[in-house]
Protein backbone atom coordinates (compact mmCIF):
# COMPACT_ATOMS: atom_id res chain seq x y z
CA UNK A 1 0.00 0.00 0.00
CA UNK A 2 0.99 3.55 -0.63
CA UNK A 3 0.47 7.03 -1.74
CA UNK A 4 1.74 5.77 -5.36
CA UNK A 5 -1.77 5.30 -7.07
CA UNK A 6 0.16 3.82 -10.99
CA UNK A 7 1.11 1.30 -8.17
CA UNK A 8 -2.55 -0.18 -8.30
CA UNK A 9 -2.01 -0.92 -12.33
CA UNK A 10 0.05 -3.68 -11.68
CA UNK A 11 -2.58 -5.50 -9.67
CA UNK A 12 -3.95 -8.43 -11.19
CA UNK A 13 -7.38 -7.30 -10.31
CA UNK A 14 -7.07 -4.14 -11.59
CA UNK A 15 -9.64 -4.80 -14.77
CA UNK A 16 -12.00 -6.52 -12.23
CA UNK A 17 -11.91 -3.68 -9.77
CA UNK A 18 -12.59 -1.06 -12.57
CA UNK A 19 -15.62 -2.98 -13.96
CA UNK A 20 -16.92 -3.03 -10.35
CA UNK A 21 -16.48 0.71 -9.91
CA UNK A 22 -17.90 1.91 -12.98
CA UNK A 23 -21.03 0.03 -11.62
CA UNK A 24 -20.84 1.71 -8.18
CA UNK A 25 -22.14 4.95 -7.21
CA UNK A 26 -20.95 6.20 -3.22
CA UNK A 27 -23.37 8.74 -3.11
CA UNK A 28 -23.43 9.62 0.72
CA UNK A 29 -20.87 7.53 1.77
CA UNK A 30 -18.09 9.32 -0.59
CA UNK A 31 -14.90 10.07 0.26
CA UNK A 32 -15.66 13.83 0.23
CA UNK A 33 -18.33 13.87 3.15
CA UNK A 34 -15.70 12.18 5.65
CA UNK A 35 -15.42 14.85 8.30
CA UNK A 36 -18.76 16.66 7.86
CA UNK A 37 -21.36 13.42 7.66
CA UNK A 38 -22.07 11.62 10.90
CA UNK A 39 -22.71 8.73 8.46
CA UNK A 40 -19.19 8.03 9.10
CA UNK A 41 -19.79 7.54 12.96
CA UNK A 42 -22.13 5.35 11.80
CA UNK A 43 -20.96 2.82 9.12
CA UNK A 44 -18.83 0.25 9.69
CA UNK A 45 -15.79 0.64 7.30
CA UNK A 46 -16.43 -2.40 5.28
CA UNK A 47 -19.74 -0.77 3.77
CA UNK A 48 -17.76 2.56 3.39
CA UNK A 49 -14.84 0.63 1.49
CA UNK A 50 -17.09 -1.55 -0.84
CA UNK A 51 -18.91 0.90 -1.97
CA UNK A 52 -15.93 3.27 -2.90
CA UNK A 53 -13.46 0.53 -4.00
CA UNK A 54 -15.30 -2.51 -5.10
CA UNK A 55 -15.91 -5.56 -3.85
CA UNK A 56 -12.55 -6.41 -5.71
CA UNK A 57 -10.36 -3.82 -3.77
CA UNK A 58 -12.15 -4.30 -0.68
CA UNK A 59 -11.43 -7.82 -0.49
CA UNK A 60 -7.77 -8.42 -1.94
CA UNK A 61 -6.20 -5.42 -0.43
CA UNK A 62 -8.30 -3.84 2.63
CA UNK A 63 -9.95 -6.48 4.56
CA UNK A 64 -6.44 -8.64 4.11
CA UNK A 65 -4.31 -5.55 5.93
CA UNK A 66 -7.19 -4.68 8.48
CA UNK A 67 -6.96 -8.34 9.34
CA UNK A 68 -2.89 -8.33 10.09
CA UNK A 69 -3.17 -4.72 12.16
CA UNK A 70 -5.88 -5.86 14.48
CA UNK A 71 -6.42 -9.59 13.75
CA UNK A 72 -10.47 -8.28 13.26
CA UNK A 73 -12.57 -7.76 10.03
CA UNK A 74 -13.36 -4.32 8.44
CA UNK A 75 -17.06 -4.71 9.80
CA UNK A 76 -15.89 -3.95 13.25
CA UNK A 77 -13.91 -0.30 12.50
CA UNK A 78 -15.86 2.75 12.62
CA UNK A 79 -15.29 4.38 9.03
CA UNK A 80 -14.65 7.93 9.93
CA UNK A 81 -11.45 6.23 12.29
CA UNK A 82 -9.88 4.27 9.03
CA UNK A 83 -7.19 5.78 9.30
CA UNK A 84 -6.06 4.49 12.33
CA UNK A 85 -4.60 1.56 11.13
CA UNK A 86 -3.20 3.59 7.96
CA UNK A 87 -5.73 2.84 5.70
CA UNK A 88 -6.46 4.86 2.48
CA UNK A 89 -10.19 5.60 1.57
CA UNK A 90 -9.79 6.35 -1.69
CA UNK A 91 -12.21 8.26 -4.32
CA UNK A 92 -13.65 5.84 -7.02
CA UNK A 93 -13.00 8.86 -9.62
CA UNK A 94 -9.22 8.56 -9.13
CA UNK A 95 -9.01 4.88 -9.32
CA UNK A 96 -11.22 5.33 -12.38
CA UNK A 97 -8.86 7.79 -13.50
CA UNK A 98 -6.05 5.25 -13.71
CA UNK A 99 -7.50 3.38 -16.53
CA UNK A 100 -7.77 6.30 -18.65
CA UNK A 101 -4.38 7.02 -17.79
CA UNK A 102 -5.49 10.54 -16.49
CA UNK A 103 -2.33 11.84 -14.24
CA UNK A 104 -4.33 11.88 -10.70
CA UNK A 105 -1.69 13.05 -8.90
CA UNK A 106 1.18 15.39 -10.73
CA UNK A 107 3.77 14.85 -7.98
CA UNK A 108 5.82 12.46 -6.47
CA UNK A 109 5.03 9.54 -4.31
CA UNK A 110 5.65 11.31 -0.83
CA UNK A 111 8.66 9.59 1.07
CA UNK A 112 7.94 10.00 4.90
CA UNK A 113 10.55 11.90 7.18
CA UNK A 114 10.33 13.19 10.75
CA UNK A 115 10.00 16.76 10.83
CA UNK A 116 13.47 18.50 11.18
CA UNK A 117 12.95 21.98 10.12
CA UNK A 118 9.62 24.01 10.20
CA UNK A 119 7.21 24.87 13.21
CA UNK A 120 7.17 21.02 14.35
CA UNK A 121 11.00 20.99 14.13
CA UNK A 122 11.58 23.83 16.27
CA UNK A 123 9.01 23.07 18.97
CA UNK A 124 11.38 19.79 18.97
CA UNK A 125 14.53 20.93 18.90
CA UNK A 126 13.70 23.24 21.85
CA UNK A 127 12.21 20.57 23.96
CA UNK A 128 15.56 18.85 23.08
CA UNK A 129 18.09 21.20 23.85
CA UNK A 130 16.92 23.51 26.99
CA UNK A 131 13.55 22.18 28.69
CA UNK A 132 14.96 18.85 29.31
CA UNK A 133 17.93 20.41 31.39
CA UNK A 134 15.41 22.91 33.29
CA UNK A 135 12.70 20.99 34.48
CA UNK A 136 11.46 18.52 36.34
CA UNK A 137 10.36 15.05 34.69
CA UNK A 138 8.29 12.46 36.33
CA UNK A 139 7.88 8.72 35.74
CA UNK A 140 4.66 7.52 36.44
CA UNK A 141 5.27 3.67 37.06
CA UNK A 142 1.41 3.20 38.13
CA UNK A 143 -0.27 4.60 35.09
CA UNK A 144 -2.92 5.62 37.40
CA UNK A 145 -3.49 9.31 38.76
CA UNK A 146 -5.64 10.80 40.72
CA UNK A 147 -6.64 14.83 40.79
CA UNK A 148 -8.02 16.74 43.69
CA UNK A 149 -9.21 20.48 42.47
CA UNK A 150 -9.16 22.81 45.24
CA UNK A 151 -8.97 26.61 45.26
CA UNK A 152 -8.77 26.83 41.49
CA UNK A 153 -5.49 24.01 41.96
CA UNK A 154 -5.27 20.31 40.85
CA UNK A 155 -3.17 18.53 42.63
CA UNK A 156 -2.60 15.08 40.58
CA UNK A 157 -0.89 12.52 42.52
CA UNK A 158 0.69 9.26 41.58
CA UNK A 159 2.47 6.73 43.59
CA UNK A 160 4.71 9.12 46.27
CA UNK A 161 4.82 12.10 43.64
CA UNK A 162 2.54 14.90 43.47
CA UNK A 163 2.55 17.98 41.37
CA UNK A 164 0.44 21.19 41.67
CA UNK A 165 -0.96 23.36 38.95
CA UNK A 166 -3.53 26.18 38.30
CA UNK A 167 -3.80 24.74 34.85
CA UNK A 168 -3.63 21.40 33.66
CA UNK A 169 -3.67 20.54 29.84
CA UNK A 170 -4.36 16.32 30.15
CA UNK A 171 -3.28 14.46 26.91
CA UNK A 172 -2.83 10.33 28.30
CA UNK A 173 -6.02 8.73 27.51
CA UNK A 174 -8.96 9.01 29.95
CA UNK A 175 -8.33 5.43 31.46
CA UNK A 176 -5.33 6.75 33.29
CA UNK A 177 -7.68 9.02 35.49
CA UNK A 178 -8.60 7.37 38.56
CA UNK A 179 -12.27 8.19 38.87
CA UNK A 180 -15.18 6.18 40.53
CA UNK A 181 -16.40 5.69 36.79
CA UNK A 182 -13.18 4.82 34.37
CA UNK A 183 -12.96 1.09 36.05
CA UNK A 184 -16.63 0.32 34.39
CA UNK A 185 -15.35 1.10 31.20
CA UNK A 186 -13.54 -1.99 29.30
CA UNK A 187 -12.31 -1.11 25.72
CA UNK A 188 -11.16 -3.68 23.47
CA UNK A 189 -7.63 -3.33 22.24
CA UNK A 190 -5.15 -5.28 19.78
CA UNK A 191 -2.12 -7.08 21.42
CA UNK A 192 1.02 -5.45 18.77
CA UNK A 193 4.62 -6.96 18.45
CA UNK A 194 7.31 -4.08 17.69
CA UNK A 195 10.62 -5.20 16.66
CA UNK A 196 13.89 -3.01 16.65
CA UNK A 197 16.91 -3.56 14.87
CA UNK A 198 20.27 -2.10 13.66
CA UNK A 199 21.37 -3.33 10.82
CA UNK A 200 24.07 -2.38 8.27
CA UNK A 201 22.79 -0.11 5.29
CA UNK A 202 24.49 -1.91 2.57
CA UNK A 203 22.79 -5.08 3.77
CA UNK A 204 19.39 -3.73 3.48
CA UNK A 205 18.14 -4.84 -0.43
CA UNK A 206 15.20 -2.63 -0.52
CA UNK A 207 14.92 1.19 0.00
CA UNK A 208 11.85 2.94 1.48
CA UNK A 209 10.79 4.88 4.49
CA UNK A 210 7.63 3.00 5.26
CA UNK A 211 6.25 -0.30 3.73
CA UNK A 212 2.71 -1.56 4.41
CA UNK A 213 2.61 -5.33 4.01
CA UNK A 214 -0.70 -6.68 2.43
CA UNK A 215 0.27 -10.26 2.23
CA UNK A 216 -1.31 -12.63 4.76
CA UNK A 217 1.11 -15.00 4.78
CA UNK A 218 4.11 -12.44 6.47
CA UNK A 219 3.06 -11.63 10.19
CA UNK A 220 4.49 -8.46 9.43
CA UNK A 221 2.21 -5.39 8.38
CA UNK A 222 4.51 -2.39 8.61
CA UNK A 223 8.35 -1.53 8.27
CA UNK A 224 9.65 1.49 9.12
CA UNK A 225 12.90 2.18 8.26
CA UNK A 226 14.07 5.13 11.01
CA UNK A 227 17.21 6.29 9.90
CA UNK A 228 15.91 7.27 6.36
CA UNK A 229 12.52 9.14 7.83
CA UNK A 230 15.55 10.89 10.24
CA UNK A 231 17.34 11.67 6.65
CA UNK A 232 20.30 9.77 8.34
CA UNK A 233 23.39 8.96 6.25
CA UNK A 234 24.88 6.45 8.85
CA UNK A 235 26.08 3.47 7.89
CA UNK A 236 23.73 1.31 10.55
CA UNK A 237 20.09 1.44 9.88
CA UNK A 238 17.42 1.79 12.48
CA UNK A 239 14.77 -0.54 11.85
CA UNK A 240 11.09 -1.45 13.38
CA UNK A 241 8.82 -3.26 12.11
CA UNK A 242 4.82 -4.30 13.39
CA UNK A 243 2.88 -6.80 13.77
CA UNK A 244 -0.21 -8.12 15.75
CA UNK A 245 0.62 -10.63 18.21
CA UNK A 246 -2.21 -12.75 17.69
CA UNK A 247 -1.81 -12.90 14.25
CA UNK A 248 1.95 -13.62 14.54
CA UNK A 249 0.90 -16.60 17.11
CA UNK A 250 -1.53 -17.92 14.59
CA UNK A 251 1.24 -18.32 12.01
CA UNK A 252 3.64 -19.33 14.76
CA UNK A 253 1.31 -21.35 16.89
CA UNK A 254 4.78 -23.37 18.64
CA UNK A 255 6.76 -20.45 18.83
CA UNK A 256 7.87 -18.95 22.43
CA UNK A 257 7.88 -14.96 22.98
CA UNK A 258 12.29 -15.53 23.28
CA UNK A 259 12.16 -16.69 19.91
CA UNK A 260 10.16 -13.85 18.07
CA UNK A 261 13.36 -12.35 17.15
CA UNK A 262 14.80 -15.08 15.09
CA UNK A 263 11.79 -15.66 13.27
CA UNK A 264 11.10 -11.40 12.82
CA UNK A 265 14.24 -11.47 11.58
CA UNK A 266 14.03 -14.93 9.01
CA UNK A 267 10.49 -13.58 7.86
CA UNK A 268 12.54 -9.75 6.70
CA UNK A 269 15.17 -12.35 4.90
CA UNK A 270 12.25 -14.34 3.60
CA UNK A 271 10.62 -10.82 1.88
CA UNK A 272 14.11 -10.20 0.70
CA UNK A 273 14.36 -6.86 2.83
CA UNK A 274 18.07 -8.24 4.20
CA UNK A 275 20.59 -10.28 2.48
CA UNK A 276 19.71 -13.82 3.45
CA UNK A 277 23.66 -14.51 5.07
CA UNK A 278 23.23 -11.14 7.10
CA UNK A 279 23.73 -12.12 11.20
CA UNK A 280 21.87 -9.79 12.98
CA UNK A 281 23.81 -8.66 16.47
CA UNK A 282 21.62 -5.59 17.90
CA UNK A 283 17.92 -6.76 17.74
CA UNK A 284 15.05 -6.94 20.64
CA UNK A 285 11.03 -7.27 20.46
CA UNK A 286 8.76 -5.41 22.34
CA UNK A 287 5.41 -7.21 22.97
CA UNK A 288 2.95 -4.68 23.97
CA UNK A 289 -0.60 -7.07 25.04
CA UNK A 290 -4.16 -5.45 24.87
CA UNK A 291 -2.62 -1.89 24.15
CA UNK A 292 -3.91 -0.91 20.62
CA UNK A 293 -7.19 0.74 20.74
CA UNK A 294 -9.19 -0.91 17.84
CA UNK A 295 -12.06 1.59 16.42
CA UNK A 296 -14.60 -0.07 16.93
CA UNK A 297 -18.15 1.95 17.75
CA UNK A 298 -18.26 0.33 21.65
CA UNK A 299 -14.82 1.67 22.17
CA UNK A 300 -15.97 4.82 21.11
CA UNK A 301 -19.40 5.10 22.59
CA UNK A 302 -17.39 3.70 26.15
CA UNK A 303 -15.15 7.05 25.55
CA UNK A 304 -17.61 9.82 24.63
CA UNK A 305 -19.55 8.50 27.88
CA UNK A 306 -16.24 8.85 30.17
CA UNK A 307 -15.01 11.79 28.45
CA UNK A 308 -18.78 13.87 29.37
CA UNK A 309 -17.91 12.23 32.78
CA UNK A 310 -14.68 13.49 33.47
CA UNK A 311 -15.27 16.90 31.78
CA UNK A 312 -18.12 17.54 34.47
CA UNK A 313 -16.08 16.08 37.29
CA UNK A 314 -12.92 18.18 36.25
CA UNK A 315 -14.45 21.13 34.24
CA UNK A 316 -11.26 23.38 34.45
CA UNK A 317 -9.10 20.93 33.16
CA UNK A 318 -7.79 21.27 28.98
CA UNK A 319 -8.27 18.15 26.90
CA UNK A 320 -6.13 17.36 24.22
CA UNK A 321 -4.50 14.70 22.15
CA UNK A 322 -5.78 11.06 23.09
CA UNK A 323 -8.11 12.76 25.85
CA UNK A 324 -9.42 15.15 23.39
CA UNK A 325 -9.70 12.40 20.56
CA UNK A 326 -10.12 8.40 21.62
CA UNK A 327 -7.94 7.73 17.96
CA UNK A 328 -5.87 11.17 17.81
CA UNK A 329 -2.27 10.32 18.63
CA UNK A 330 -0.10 13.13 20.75
C-alpha cells in the first residue's frame, strides 16, 4: 500500500476492480463527506470501502491488511477512524482515473521523514536542547493518577509524587484518570509486536521509508525504516517493524515470545528486505498485550460517555490529544 496510485495498475485485479467501480455509485458515503457526515460515525468501514473501492479492492487489499493490524474484520472499525490503522479511503474517480491514464496526482510519491525543520521541528529541537535540562520530569510507574481540584489548583498525585498546577492541559487517555467511573469502562484493544533492529545499510536490499505489508502469509504489516525518515546517512540502519501478536501466534502457533526475534528477523530475509547470510547482532522485540485501541463503535461510545464524565467532574481541566480524541495520537 501507498500514496503511489500507478502502483494499483500492476494488480492483477485491476480490470475486475474497474468494472466493479464503474457500476458503483458512493453517493453519501463518498470520500468527500468524511469529516462533515455523521454517516461516518455510523458505518462500519467495510460498507464505506465496498462501496468506494469494489468488492474487488475491498477484499484483496483492505480487509487482508485490516486483518494483520488488528487480527479483526473491516465490519468492526468505525469508518470515519480508518485511518487508524493507515488505511487509504480512496475516491472511485481517481481509481477510475487510472485506466484512462489521467495523471491523478502530478507529484511524487511522498517519502515519509520526521519533521526536522519548520514549526514542528523547532518546537522539537527546543524541547531537546533547553527544557529537558530545566525541568522537572516524572515517571509515572502506576499509570494511574488521581486529581483533587481545590482553590482553582489540581493537585494530581501518583504513587509518592505529586505535582500542583492552576492549569492542567491532560493528553494520556482518559483510562489513566482514577475516577469512581473509568474502572466500568472496558475497551477492546489489539495485542502489537514491535521489533527493533540495527542493521548495516548496505545489507538492506530494498529502500523505502515506510512499507505496508498486504500479504497474509508475512506476520508483518509495517516496516519502518528510522534512519531514512531521520534523513540519516549512517552506515547502521534503524529498523522497526509491526505486527499483531495474535496474528503472529496464529502463524507461529509453537513459537515462544524468546524466539520472536529469530523468526522477525528470518520472515525480513524471507521478503528479501536483508541479504539472506546477514547475522543480525543488535535486535530486541517489544510485545505490547491489549494496548492498541481498535475503532470499533463500543470503544468509542465507552469514551464519549467517560469523556462527558470526566469533563463535568474536572471542568477546568484542557483536553487534548488522546483525551481530546479516543484515535488522535499526541
Amino acid at each position: 500500500i501507498s500514496n503511489n496510485l500507478q502502483g494499483i495498475k500492476n494488480l492483477n485485479i485491476f480490470d475486475q476492480m474497474i468494472e466493479e467501480l464503474s457500476n458503483e455509485i458512493s453517493g453519501q458515503l463518498h470520500p468527500s463527506n468524511k469529516n462533515s457526515s455523521d454517516l461516518f460515525l455510523k458505518q462500519n468501514f467495510d460498507k464505506v470501502s465496498l462501496s468506494n473501492h469494489g468488492k474487488s479492492f475491498h477484499n484483496e487489499i483492505i480487509e487482508k491488511y485490516i486483518k494483520k493490524v488488528i487480527n479483526r474484520n473491516t465490519s468492526s472499525i468505525i469508518s470515519r477512524f480508518h485511518r487508524q490503522i493507515w488505511l487509504p479511503l480512496y475516491y472511485p474517480e481517481s481509481l477510475m482515473a487510472l485506466n484512462e491514464n489521467i495523471d491523478v496526482f502530478s507529484g511524487q510519491p511522498t517519502l515519509f521523514h520526521y519533521p526536522s525543520e519548520g514549526r514542528v521541528g523547532d518546537i522539537t529541537k527546543i524541547l531537546k536542547n533547553n527544557i529537558l535540562n530545566k525541568c522537572s520530569f516524572y515517571k509515572n510507574d502506576e499509570k494511574k493518577y488521581s486529581i483533587k481540584v481545590a482553590n482553582d489548583t489540581h493537585e494530581i498525585i501518583f504513587g509518592d509524587s505529586k505535582i500542583s498546577a492552576k492549569e492542567v492541559f491532560w493528553s494520556d487517555n482518559l483510562e489513566s484518570i482514577n475516577s469512581d467511573i473509568t474502572s466500568g469502562y472496558k475497551y477492546d484493544k489489539a495485542s502489537i509486536i514491535l521489533f527493533f533492529a540495527k542493521i548495516p545499510k548496505d545489507k538492506i536490499q530494498l529502500n523505502f521509508s515506510v512499507l505496508n505489508i498486504i500479504n497474509e502469509n508475512n506476520f508483518i504489516y509495517r516496516i519502518t525504516n528510522q534512519s531514512i525518515c531521520s534523513s540519516s546517512n549512517d552506515d547502521l540502519h534503524h529498523v522497526v517493524c509491526e505486527a499483531n501478536y495474535d496474528y503472529f501466534k496464529k502463524l507461529n502457533p509453537s513459537s515462544s515470545d524468546e524466539e520472536i526475534s529469530n523468526i522477525f528477523i528470518e520472515q525480513l530475509k524471507s521478503m528479501k528486505f536483508l541479504d539472506v547470510d546477514l547475522k543480525v547482532e543488535s535486535a530486541f522485540p517489544m510485545v505490547l498485550k491489549n494496548t492498541y485501541m481498535i475503532p470499533s463503535e463500543e470503544n468509542y461510545n465507552n469514551y464519549l460517555h467517560q469523556k462527558n464524565y470526566i469533563h463535568k467532574k474536572y471542568p477546568s481541566m484542557y483536553f487534548s490529544g488522546q483525551s481530546n480524541d479516543l484515535f488522535a495520537n499526541s
